[in-house]
C-alpha atoms as a PDB file:
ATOM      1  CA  UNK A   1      92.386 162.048 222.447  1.00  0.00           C
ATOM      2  CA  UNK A   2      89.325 160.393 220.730  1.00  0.00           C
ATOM      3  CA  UNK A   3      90.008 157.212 219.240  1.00  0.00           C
ATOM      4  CA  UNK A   4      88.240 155.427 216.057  1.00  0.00           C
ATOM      5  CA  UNK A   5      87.410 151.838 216.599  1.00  0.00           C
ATOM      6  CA  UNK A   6      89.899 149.390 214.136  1.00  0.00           C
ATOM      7  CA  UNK A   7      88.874 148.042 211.092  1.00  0.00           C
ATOM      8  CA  UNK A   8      90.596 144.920 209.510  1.00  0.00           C
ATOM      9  CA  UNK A   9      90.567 145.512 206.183  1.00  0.00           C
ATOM     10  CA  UNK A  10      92.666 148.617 204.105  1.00  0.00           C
ATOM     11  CA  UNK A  11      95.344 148.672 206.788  1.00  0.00           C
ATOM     12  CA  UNK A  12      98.159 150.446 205.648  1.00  0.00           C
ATOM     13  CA  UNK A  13     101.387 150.609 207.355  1.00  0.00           C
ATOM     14  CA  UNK A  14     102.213 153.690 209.910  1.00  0.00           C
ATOM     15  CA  UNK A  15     105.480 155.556 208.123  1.00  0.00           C
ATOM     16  CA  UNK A  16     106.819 158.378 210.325  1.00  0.00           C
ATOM     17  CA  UNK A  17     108.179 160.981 207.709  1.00  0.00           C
ATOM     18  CA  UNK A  18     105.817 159.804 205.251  1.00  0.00           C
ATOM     19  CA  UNK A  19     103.575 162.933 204.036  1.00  0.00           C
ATOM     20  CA  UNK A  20     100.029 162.407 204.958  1.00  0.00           C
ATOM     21  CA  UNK A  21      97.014 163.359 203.507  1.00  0.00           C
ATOM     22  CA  UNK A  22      93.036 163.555 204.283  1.00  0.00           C
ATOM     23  CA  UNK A  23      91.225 161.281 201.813  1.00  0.00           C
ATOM     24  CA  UNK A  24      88.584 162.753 199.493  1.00  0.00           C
ATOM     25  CA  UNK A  25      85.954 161.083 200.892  1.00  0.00           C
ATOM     26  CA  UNK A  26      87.048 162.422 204.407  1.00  0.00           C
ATOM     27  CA  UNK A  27      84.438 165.410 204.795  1.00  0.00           C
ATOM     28  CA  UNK A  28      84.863 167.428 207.911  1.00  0.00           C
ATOM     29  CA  UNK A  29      82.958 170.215 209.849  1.00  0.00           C
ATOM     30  CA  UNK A  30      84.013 172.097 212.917  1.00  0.00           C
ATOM     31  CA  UNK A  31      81.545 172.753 215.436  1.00  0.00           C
ATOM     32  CA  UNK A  32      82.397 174.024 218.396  1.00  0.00           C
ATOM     33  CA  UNK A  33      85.582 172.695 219.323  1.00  0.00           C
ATOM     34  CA  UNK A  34      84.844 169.388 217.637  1.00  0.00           C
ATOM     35  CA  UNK A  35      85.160 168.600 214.352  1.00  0.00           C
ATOM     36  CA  UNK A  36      83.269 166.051 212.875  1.00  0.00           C
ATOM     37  CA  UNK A  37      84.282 163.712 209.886  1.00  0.00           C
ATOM     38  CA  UNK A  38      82.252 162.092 207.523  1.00  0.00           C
ATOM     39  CA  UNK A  39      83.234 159.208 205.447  1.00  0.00           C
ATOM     40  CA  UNK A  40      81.062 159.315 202.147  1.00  0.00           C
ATOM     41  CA  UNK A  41      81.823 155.937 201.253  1.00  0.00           C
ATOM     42  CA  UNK A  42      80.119 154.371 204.525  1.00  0.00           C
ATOM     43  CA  UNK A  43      78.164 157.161 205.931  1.00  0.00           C
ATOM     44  CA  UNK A  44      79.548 156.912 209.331  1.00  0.00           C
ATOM     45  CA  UNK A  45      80.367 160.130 210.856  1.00  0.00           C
ATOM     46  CA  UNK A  46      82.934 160.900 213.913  1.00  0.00           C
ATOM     47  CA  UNK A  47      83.676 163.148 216.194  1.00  0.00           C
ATOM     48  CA  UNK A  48      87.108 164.193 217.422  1.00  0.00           C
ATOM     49  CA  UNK A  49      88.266 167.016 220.195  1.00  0.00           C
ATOM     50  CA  UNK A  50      90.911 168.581 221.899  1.00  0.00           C
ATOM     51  CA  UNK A  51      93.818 167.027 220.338  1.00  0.00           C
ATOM     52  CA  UNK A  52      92.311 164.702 218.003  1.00  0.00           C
ATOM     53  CA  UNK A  53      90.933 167.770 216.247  1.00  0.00           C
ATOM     54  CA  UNK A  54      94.095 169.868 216.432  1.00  0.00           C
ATOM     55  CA  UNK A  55      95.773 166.785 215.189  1.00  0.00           C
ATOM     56  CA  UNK A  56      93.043 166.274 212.352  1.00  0.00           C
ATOM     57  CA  UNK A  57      93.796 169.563 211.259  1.00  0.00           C
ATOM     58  CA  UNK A  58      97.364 169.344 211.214  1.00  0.00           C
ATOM     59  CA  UNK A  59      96.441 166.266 208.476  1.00  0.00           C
ATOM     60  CA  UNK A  60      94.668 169.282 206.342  1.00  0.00           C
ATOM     61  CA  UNK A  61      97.862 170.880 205.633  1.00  0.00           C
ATOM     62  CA  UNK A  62      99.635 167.465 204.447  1.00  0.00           C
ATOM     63  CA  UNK A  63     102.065 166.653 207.650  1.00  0.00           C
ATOM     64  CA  UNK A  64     104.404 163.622 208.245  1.00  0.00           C
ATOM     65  CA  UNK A  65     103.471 161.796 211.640  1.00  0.00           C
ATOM     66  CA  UNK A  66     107.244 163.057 213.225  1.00  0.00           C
ATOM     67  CA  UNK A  67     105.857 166.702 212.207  1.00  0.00           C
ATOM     68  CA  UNK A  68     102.654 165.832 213.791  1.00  0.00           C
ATOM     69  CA  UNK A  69     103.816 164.897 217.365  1.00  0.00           C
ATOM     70  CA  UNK A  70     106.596 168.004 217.068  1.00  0.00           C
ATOM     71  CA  UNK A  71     103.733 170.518 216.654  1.00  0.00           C
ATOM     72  CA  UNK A  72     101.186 168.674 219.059  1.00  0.00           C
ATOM     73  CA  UNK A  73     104.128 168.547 221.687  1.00  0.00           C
ATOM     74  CA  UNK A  74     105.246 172.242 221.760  1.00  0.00           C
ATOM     75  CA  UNK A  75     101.467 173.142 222.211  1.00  0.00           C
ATOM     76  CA  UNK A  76     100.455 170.550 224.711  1.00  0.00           C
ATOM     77  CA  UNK A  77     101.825 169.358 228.200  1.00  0.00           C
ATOM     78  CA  UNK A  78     102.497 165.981 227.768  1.00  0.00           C
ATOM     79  CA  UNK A  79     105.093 162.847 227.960  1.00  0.00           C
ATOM     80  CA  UNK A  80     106.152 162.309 224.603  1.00  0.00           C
ATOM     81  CA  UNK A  81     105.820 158.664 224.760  1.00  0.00           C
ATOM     82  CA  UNK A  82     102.312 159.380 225.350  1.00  0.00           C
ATOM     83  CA  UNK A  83     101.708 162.015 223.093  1.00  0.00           C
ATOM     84  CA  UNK A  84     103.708 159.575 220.351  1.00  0.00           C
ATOM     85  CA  UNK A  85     101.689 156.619 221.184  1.00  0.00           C
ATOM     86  CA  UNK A  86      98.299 158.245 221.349  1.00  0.00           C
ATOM     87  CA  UNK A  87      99.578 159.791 218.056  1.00  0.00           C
ATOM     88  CA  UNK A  88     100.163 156.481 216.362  1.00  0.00           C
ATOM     89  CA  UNK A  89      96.951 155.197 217.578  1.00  0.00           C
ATOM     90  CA  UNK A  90      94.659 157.660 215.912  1.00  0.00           C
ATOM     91  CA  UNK A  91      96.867 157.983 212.717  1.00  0.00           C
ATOM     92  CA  UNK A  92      96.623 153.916 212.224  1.00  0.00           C
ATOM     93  CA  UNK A  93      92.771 153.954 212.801  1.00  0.00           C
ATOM     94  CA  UNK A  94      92.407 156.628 210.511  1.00  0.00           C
ATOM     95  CA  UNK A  95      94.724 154.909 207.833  1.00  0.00           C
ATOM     96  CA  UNK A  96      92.534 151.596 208.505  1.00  0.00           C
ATOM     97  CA  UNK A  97      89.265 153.054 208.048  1.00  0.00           C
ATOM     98  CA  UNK A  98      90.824 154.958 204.917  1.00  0.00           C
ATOM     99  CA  UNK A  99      89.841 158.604 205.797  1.00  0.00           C
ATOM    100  CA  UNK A 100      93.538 159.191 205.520  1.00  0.00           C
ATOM    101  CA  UNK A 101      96.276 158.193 202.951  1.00  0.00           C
ATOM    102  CA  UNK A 102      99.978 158.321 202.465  1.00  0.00           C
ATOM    103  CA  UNK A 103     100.968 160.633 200.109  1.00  0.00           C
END
């Protein structure tokens, strides 16, 4: 799963049945099987594949993380405590860089 480096500042706290939602300044393209977000506040753009994208687009339709990792694990062969930890990872960078937000 691709990961986003950490940022310090705007961490927010990782809630599992939380509803989660992209940001508005979270623009995204899909190309290919990538998609690639752009945050319009910075300018910095990243990629994300395979399951990063799948998961990115589960975030379009407003999931909770527990709803995340139940759709990602019937589609994907995988330990759960992976699949949950690789989960978490990707959700907290994305809530620290603020391309994603709790509804």
């Amino acid at each position: 799963m691709a990961r986003l480096g950490s940022v310090a500042d705007g961490a927010k706290e990782l809630s599992s049945n939380r509803v989660l939602r992209l940001s508005k300044h979270a623009h995204h393209v899909r190309m290919d099987d990538q998609i690639i977000v752009a945050d319009m506040r910075s300018g910095h753009y990243f990629g994300l594949d395979g399951v990063g994208a799948k998961l990115w687009e589960l975030l379009g339709q407003r999931a909770t993380r527990n709803g995340i990792v139940d759709r990602l694990f019937a589609e994907y062969e995988v330990s759960r405590d992976v699949l949950e930890r690789d989960v978490d990872s990707l959700l907290q960078d994305l809530l620290d860089r603020r391309l994603l937000e709790h509804d």
